[in-house]
Protein backbone atom coordinates (compact mmCIF):
# COMPACT_ATOMS: atom_id res chain seq x y z
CA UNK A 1 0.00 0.00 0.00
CA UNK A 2 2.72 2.38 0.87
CA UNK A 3 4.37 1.49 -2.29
CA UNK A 4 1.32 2.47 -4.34
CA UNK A 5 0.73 5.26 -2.61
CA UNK A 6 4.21 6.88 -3.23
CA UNK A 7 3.58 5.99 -6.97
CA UNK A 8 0.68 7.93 -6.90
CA UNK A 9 2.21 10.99 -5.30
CA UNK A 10 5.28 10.78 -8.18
CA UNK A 11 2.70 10.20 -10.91
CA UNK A 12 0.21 12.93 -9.50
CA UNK A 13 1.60 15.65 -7.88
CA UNK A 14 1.61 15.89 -3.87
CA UNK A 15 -1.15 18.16 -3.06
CA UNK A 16 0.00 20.99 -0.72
CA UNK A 17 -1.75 20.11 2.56
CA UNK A 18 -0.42 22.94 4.83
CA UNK A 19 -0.86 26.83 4.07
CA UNK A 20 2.20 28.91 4.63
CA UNK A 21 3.94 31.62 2.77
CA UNK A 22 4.44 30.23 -0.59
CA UNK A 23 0.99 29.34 -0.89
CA UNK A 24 -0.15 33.08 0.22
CA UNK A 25 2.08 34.51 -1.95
CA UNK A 26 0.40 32.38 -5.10
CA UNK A 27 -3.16 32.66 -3.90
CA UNK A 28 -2.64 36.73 -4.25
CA UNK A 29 -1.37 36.27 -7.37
CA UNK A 30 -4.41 34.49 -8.37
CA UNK A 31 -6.63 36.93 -6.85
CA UNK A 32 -4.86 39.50 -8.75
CA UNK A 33 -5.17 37.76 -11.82
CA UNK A 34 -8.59 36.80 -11.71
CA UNK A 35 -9.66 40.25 -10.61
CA UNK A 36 -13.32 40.47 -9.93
CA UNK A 37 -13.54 37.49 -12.01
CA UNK A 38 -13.75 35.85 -8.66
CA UNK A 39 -17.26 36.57 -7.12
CA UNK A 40 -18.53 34.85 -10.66
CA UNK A 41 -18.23 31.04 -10.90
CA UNK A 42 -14.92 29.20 -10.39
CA UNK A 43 -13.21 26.18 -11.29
CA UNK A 44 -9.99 24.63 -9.82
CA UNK A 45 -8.80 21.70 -12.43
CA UNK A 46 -6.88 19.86 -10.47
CA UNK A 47 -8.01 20.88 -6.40
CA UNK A 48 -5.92 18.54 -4.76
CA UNK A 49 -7.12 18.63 -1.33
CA UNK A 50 -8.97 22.03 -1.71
CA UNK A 51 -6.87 24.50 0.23
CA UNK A 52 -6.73 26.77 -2.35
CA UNK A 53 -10.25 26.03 -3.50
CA UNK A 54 -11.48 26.68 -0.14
CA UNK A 55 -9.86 30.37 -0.09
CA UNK A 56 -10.84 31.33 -3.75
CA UNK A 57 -14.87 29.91 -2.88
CA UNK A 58 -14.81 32.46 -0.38
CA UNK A 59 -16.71 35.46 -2.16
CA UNK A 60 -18.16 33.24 -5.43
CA UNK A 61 -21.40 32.65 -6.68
CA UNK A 62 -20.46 28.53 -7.70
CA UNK A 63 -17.20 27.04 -6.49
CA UNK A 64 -15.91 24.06 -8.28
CA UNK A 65 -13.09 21.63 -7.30
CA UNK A 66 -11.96 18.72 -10.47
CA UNK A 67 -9.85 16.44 -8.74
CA UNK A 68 -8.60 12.93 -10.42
CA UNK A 69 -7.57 11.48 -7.01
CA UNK A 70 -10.51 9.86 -6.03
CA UNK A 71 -9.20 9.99 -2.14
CA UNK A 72 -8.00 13.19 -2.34
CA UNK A 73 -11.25 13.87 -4.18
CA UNK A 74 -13.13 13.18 -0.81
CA UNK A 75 -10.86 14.77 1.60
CA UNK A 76 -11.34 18.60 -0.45
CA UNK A 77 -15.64 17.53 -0.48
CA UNK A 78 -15.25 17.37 3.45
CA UNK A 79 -15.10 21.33 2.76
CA UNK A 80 -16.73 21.94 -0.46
CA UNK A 81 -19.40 21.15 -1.68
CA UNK A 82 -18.72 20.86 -5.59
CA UNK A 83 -16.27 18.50 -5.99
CA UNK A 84 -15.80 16.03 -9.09
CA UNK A 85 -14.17 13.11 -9.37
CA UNK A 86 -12.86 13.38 -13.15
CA UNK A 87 -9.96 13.62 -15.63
CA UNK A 88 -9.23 16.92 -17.16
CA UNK A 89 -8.86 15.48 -20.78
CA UNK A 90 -12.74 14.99 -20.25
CA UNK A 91 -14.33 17.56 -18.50
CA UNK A 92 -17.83 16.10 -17.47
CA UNK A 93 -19.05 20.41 -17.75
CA UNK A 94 -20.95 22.61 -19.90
CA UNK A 95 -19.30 24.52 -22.55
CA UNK A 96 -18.59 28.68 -21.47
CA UNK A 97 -19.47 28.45 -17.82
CA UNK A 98 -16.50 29.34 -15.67
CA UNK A 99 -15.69 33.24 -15.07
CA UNK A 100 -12.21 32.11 -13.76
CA UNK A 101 -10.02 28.56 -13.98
CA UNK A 102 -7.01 27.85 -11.84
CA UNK A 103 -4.82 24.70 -12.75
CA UNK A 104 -2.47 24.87 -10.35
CA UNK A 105 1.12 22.86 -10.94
CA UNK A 106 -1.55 19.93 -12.58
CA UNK A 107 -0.68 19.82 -16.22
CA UNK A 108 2.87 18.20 -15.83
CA UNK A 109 1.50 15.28 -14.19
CA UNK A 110 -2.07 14.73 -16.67
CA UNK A 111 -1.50 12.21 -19.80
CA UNK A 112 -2.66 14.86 -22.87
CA UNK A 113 -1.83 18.50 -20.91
CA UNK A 114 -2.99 19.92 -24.72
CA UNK A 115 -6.24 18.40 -24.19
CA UNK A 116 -6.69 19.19 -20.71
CA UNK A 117 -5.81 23.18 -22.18
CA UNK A 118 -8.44 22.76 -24.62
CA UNK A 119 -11.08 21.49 -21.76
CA UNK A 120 -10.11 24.50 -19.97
CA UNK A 121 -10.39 26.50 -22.42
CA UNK A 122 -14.56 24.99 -23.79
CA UNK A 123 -16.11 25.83 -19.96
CA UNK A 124 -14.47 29.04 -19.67
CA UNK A 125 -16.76 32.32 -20.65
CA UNK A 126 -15.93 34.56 -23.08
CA UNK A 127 -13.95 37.05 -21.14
CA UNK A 128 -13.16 34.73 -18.34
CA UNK A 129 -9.65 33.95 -17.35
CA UNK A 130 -7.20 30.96 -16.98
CA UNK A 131 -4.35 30.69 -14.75
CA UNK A 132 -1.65 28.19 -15.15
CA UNK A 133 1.34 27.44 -12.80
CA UNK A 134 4.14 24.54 -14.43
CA UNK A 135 7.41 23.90 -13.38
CA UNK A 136 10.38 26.10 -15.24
CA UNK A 137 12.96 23.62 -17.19
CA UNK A 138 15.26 26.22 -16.15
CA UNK A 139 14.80 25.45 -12.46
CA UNK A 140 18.61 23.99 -11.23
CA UNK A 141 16.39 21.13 -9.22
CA UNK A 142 13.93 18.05 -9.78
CA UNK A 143 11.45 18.80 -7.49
CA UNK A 144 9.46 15.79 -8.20
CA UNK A 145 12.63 12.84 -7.68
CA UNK A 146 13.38 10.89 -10.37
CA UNK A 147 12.40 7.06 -11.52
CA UNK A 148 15.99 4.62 -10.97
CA UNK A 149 15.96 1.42 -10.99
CA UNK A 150 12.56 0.54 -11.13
CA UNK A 151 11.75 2.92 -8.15
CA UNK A 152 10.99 6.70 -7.48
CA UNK A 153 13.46 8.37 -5.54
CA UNK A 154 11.98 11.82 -4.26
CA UNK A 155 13.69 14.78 -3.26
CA UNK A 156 15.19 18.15 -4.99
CA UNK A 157 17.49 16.36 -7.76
CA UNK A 158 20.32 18.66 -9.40
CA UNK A 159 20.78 19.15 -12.87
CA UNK A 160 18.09 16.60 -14.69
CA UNK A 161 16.22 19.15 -16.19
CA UNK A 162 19.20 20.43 -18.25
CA UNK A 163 19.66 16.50 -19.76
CA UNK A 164 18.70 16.42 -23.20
CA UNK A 165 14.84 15.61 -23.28
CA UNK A 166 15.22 11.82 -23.99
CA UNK A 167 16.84 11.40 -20.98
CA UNK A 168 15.56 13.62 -18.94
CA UNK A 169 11.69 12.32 -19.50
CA UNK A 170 13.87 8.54 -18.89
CA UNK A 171 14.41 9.83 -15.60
CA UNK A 172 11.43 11.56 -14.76
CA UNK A 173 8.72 9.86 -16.82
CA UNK A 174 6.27 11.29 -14.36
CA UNK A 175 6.49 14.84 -14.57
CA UNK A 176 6.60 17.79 -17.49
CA UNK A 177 9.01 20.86 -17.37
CA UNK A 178 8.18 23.30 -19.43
CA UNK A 179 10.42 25.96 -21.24
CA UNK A 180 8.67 29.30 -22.52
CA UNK A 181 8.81 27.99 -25.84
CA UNK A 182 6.64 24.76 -25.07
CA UNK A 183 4.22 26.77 -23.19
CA UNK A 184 4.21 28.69 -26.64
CA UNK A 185 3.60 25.66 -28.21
CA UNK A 186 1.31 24.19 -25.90
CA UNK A 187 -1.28 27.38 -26.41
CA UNK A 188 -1.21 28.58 -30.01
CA UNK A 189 -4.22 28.25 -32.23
CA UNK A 190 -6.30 28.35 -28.86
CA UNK A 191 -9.20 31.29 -28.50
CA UNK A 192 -7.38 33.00 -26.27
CA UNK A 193 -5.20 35.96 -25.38
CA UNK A 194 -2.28 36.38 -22.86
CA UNK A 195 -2.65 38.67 -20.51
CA UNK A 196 0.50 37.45 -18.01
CA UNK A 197 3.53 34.83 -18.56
CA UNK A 198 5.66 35.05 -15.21
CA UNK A 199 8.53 33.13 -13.66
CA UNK A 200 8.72 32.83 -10.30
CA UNK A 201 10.82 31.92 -7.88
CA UNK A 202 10.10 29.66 -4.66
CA UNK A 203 9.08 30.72 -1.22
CA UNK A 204 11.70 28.60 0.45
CA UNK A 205 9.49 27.89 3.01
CA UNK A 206 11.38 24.81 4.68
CA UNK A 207 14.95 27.05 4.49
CA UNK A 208 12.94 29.37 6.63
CA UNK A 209 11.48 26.83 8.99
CA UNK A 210 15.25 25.28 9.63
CA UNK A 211 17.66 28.49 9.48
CA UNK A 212 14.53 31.64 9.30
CA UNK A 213 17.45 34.73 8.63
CA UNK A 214 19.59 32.87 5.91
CA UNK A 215 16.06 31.19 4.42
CA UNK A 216 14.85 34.66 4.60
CA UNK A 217 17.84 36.25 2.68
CA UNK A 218 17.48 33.03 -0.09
CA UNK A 219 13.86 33.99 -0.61
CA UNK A 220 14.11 37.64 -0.97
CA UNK A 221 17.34 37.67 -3.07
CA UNK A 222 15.77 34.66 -5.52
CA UNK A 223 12.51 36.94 -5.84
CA UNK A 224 14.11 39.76 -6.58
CA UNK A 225 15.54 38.13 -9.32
CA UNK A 226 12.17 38.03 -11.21
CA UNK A 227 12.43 40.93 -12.96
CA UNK A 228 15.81 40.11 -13.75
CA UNK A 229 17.14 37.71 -16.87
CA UNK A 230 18.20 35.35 -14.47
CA UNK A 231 14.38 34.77 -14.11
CA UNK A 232 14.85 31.85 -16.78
CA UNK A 233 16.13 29.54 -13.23
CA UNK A 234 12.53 30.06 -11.71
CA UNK A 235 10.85 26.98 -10.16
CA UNK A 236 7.71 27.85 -12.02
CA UNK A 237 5.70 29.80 -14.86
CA UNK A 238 2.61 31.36 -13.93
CA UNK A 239 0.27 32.34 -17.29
CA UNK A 240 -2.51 34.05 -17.54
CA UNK A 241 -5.31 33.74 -20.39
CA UNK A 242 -7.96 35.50 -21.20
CA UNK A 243 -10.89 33.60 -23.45
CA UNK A 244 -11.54 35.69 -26.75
């Protein structure tokens, strides 16, 4: 069980469970993005275990959580009421009903992340949003582990994501990274315009927890860097859409 469980978690993503700076930071990003968006109706692809759905559901009309995990699909419905238990290739929703979408770090870990786009992109309004975070190829660390030897080995890995692709995705067969140029790719020909394409750095949240004045120095240097070229080593993009 413990076995298939960590499978899952490599193959799926490990849902954030406890709120702390990183998170905040994010969540006002998505707030910011999604403007007043938010008191409309709102769908997280992807919820996890609902923390962020729970803060976003806060001020709107219909608050919708898509989770594949069937598990972690119960644990978010123990504080939401909408929850799904569904794929994002096949979105089991009306076409043009969603002010605002948030995929959140999901579309590295989904088998067709073009189709799951395209969902996205069929339930949201005209003028709604969508906001996407992915993990940077540019990041210096793995964050997801890697696959060895017929097992997953977790932990912040150095240096896989600047193998060439076919063995990078050998060693992490689990997980996307995404360069600006594949999210490029990954949008065109969709009705939709771009309104935000960010890289961001970390929060550094367990640095802080361990050693809080040197973590705090790592954060705030590393963020500052986001306006910077060095940018390109963010741990993640953050793109926002607007539907035509």
């Amino acid at each position: 069980m413990a076995d298939r469980d960590m499978e899952k978690a490599a193959l799926r993503g490990e849902p954030s469970y406890v709120w702390r700076s990183g998170q905040e930071r994010r969540l006002q990003m998505i707030q910011s993005s999604a403007a007043e968006r938010l008191s409309g109706r709102i769908l997280e692809n992807g919820c996890g275990v609902g923390i962020y759905l729970d803060r976003l559901s806060e001020k709107s009309q219909l608050a919708v959580g898509l989770e594949f995990d069937l598990p972690r699909a119960k644990q978010a419905h123990q504080n939401a009421p909408h929850i799904l238990n569904a794929a994002g290739e096949n979105l089991p929703l009306p076409a043009e009903r969603f002010d605002f979408i948030l995929s959140h770090e999901v579309l590295e870990h989904v088998h067709d992340d073009r189709n799951c786009v395209e969902e996205m992109v069929r339930v949201l309004a005209p003028g709604g949003r969508l906001a996407i975070f992915v993990p940077n190829r540019g990041y210096p660390f793995e964050t997801h582990g890697i696959y060895w030897r017929g097992e997953y080995h977790f932990g912040n890995i150095p240096l896989v994501n600047y193998l060439p692709h076919k063995i990078r995705d050998r060693l992490a067969p689990h997980v996307r990274v995404y360069t600006s140029k594949d999210l490029q790719i990954l949008l065109s020909g969709l009705q939709v315009q771009l309104i935000e394409h960010k890289i961001i750095f970390g929060a550094y949240d367990n640095i802080i927890a361990r050693w809080p004045r040197f973590g705090r120095i790592i954060r705030g240097g590393l963020q500052n860097l986001e306006d910077s070229p060095a940018r390109i080593f963010g741990l993640s993009h953050f793109v926002v859409l607007e539907k035509i």
